[in-house]
Protein backbone atom coordinates (compact mmCIF):
# COMPACT_ATOMS: atom_id res chain seq x y z
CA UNK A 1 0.00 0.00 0.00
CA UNK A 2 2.92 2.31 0.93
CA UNK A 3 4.73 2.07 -2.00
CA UNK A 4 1.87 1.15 -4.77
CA UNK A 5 -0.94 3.81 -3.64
CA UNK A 6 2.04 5.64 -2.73
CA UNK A 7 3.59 6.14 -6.57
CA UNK A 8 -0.39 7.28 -7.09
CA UNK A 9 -0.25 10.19 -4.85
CA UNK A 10 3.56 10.96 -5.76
CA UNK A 11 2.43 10.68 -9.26
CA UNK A 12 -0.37 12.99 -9.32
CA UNK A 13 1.92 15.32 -7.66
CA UNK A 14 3.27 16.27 -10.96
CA UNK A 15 0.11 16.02 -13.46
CA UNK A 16 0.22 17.93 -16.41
CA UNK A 17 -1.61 21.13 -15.95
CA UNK A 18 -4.24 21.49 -19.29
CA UNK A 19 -6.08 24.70 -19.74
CA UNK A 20 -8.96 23.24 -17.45
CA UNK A 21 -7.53 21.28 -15.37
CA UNK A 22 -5.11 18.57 -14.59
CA UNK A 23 -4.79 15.85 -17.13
CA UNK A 24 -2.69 12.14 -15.69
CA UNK A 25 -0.08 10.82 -18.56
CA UNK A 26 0.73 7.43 -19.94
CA UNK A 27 3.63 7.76 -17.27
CA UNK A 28 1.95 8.21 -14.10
CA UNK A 29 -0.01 5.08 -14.96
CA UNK A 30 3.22 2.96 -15.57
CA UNK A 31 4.87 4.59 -12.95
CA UNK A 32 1.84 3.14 -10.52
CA UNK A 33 1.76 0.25 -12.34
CA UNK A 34 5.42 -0.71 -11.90
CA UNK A 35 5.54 0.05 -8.57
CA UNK A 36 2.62 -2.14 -7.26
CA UNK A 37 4.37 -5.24 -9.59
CA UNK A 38 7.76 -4.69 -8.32
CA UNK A 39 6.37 -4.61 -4.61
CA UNK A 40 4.39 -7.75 -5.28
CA UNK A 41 7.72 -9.12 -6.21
CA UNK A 42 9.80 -7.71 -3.52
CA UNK A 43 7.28 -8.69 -0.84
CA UNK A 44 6.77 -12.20 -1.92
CA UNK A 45 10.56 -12.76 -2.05
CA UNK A 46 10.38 -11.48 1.65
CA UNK A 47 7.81 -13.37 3.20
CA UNK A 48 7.11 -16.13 0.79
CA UNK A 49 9.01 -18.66 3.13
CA UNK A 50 7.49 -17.59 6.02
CA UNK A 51 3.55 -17.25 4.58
CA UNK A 52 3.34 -18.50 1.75
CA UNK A 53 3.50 -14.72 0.09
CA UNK A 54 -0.68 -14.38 1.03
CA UNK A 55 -0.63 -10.68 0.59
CA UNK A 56 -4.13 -10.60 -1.98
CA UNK A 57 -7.11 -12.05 -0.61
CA UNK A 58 -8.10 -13.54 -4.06
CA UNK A 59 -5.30 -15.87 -3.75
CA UNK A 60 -6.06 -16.87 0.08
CA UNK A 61 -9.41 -17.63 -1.21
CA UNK A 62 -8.42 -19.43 -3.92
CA UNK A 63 -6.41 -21.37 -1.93
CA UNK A 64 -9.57 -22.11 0.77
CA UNK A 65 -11.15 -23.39 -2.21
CA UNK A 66 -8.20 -25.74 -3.18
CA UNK A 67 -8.47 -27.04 0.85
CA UNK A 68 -5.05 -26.13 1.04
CA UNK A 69 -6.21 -23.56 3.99
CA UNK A 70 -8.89 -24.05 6.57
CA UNK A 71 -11.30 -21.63 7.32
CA UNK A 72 -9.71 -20.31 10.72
CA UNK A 73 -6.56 -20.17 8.80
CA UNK A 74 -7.95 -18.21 5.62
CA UNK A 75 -10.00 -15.93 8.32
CA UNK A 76 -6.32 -15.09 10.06
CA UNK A 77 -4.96 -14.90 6.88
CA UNK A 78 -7.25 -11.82 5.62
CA UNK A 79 -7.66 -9.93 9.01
CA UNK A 80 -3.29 -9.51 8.60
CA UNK A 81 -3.70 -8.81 4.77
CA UNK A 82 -6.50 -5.93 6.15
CA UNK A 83 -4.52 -5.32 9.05
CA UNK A 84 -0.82 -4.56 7.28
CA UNK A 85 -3.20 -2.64 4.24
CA UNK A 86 -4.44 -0.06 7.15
CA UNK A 87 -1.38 0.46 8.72
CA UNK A 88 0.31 1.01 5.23
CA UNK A 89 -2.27 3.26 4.74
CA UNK A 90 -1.55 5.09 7.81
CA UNK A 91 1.99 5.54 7.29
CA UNK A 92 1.49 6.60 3.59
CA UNK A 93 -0.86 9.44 5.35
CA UNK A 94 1.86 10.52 7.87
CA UNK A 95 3.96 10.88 4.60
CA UNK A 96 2.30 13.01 2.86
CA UNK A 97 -1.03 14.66 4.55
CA UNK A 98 1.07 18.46 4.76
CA UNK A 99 0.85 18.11 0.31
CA UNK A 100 -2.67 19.95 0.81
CA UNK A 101 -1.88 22.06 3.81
CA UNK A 102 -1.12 24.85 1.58
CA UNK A 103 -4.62 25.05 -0.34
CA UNK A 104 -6.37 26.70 2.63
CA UNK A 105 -3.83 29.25 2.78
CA UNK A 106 -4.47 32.19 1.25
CA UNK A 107 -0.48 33.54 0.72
CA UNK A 108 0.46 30.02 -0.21
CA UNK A 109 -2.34 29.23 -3.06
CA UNK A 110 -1.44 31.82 -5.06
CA UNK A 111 2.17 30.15 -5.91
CA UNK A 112 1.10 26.52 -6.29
CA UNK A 113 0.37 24.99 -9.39
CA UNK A 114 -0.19 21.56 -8.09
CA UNK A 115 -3.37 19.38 -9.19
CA UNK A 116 -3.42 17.85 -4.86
CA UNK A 117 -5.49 20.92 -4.31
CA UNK A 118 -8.15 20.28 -7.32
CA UNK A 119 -8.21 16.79 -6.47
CA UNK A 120 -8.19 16.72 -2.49
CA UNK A 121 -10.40 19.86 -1.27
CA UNK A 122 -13.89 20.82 -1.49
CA UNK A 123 -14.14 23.33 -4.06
CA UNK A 124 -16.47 26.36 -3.24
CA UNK A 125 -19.04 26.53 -5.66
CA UNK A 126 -19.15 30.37 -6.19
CA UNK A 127 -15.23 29.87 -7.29
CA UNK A 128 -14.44 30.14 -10.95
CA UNK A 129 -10.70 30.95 -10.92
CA UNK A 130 -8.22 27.85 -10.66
CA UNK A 131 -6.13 29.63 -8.46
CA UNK A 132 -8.53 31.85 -6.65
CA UNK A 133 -7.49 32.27 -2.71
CA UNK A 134 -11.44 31.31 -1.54
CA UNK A 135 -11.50 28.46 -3.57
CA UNK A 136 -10.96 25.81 -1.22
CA UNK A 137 -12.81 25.42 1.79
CA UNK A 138 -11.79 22.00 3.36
CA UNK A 139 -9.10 19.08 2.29
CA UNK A 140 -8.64 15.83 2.79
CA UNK A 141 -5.95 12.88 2.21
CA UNK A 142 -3.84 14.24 -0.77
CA UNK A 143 -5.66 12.37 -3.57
CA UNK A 144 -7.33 10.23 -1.53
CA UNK A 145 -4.03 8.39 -0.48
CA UNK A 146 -4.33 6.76 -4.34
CA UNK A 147 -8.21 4.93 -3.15
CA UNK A 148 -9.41 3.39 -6.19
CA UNK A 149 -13.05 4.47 -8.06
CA UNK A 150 -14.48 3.13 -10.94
CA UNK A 151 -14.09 5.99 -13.93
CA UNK A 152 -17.37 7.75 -14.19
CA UNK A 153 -17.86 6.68 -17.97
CA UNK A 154 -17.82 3.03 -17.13
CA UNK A 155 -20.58 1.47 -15.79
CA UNK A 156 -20.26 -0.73 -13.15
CA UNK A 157 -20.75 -4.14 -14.80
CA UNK A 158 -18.02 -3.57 -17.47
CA UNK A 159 -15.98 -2.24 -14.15
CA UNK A 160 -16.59 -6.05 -12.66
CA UNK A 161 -16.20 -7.89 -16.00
CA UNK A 162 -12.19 -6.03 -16.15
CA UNK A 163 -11.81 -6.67 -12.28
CA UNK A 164 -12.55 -10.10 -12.69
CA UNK A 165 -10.41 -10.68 -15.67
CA UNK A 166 -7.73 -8.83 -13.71
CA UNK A 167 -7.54 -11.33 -10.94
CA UNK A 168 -7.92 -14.34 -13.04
CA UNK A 169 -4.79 -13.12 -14.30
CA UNK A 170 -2.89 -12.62 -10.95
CA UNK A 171 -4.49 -16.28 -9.78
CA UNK A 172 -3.72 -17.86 -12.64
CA UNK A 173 -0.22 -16.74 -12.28
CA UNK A 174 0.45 -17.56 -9.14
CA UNK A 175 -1.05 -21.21 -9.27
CA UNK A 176 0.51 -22.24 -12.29
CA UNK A 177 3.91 -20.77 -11.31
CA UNK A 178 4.03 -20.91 -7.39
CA UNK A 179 1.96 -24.29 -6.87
CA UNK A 180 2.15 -26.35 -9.46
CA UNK A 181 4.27 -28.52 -9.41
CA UNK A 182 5.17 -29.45 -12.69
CA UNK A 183 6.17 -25.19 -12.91
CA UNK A 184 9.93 -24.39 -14.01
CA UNK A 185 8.92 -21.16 -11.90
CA UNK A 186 8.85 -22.31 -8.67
CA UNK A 187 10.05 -20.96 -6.23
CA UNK A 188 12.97 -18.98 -7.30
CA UNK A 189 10.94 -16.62 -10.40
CA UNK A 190 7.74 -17.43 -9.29
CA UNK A 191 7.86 -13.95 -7.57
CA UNK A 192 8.83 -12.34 -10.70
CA UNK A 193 6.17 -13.50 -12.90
CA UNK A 194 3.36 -13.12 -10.10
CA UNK A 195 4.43 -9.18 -9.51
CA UNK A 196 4.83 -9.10 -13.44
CA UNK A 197 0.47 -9.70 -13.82
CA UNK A 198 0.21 -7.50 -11.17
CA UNK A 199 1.67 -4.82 -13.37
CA UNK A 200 -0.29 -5.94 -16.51
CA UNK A 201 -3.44 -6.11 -14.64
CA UNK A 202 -2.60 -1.99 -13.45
CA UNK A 203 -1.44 -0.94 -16.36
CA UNK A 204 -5.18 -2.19 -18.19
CA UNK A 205 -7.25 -1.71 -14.85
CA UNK A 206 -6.06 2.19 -13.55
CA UNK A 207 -7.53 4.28 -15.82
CA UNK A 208 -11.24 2.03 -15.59
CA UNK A 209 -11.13 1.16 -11.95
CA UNK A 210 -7.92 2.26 -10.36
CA UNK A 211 -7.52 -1.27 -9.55
């Protein structure tokens, strides 16, 4: 979460400013791409020996449904998945929540030409200007700490159909690299391949659902 939701806030840091607006580029999306794939693969190296690498429910579930996990286990499982996801969360927050401190100031908003304040504050609707000093009345997270949201253009359906296809990618990966046992993968670039559909997945899924 730290480093992959991380790369989304860092990213949006430096969008392109457009005449109205903010505008993302093709490299913000590999940059977040890459960097959720390369931490799959650096985590899973880490802790693969000690858990299994469980870090995506999907694949605990998948592997309840194999009866390679029990239930308790699976449960346990999930609550640290949640559990490490919040706290990365939380330190990803400490890192950056002073990006949008400067929106509400008016000596400070007149300099900035960063999109965190479009995409982070509530905007006051009698404000026309960009830049305008009474723009901004409140802020949040800086870009919502990277949360995910399906594009407004896509209805949700299509949204599920990609997510779906999306994690069929990332379970097929990791059961016919990691488990199976007839896999050249396993378990020295099993890791590599598994935070390698990770990336593919992103780099399809960011602009329709974040991922």
């Amino acid at each position: 979460v730290w480093i992959g939701c991380g790369a989304a806030v860092s990213s949006n840091e430096w969008y392109t400013q457009v005449s109205d607006g903010f505008q993302a580029g093709t490299a913000s999306i590999i940059a977040i791409a890459t960097a959720f794939g390369v931490a799959i693969v650096v985590l899973v190296y880490g802790i693969g020996h000690i858990s299994g690498g469980h870090i995506n429910p999907a694949v605990t579930f998948a592997f309840l449904l194999r009866g390679e996990l029990s239930f308790g286990g699976a449960i346990f499982y999930m609550l640290a998945q949640f559990s490490g996801a919040f706290v990365g969360a939380l330190l990803l927050w400490g890192s950056v929540a002073s990006l949008q401190s400067k929106c509400v100031d008016p000596v400070k908003v007149k300099t900035i030409g960063s999109a965190v304040c479009e995409a982070s504050c509530t905007i006051n609707a009698t404000s026309t200007q960009l830049f305008d000093v009474n723009r901004y009345t409140s802020c949040s997270a800086p870009f919502n700490l990277g949360a995910n949201a399906v594009d407004p253009d896509l209805d949700v359906a299509y949204a599920f159909i990609a997510e779906t296809v999306g994690t069929f990618i990332l379970l097929f990966t990791v059961l016919m690299t990691a488990v199976h046992k007839k896999s050249g993968a396993s378990p020295n670039a099993a890791p590599i391949a598994i935070g390698w559909s990770v990336m593919l997945a992103h780099l399809v899924l960011i602009p329709l659902t974040g991922c």
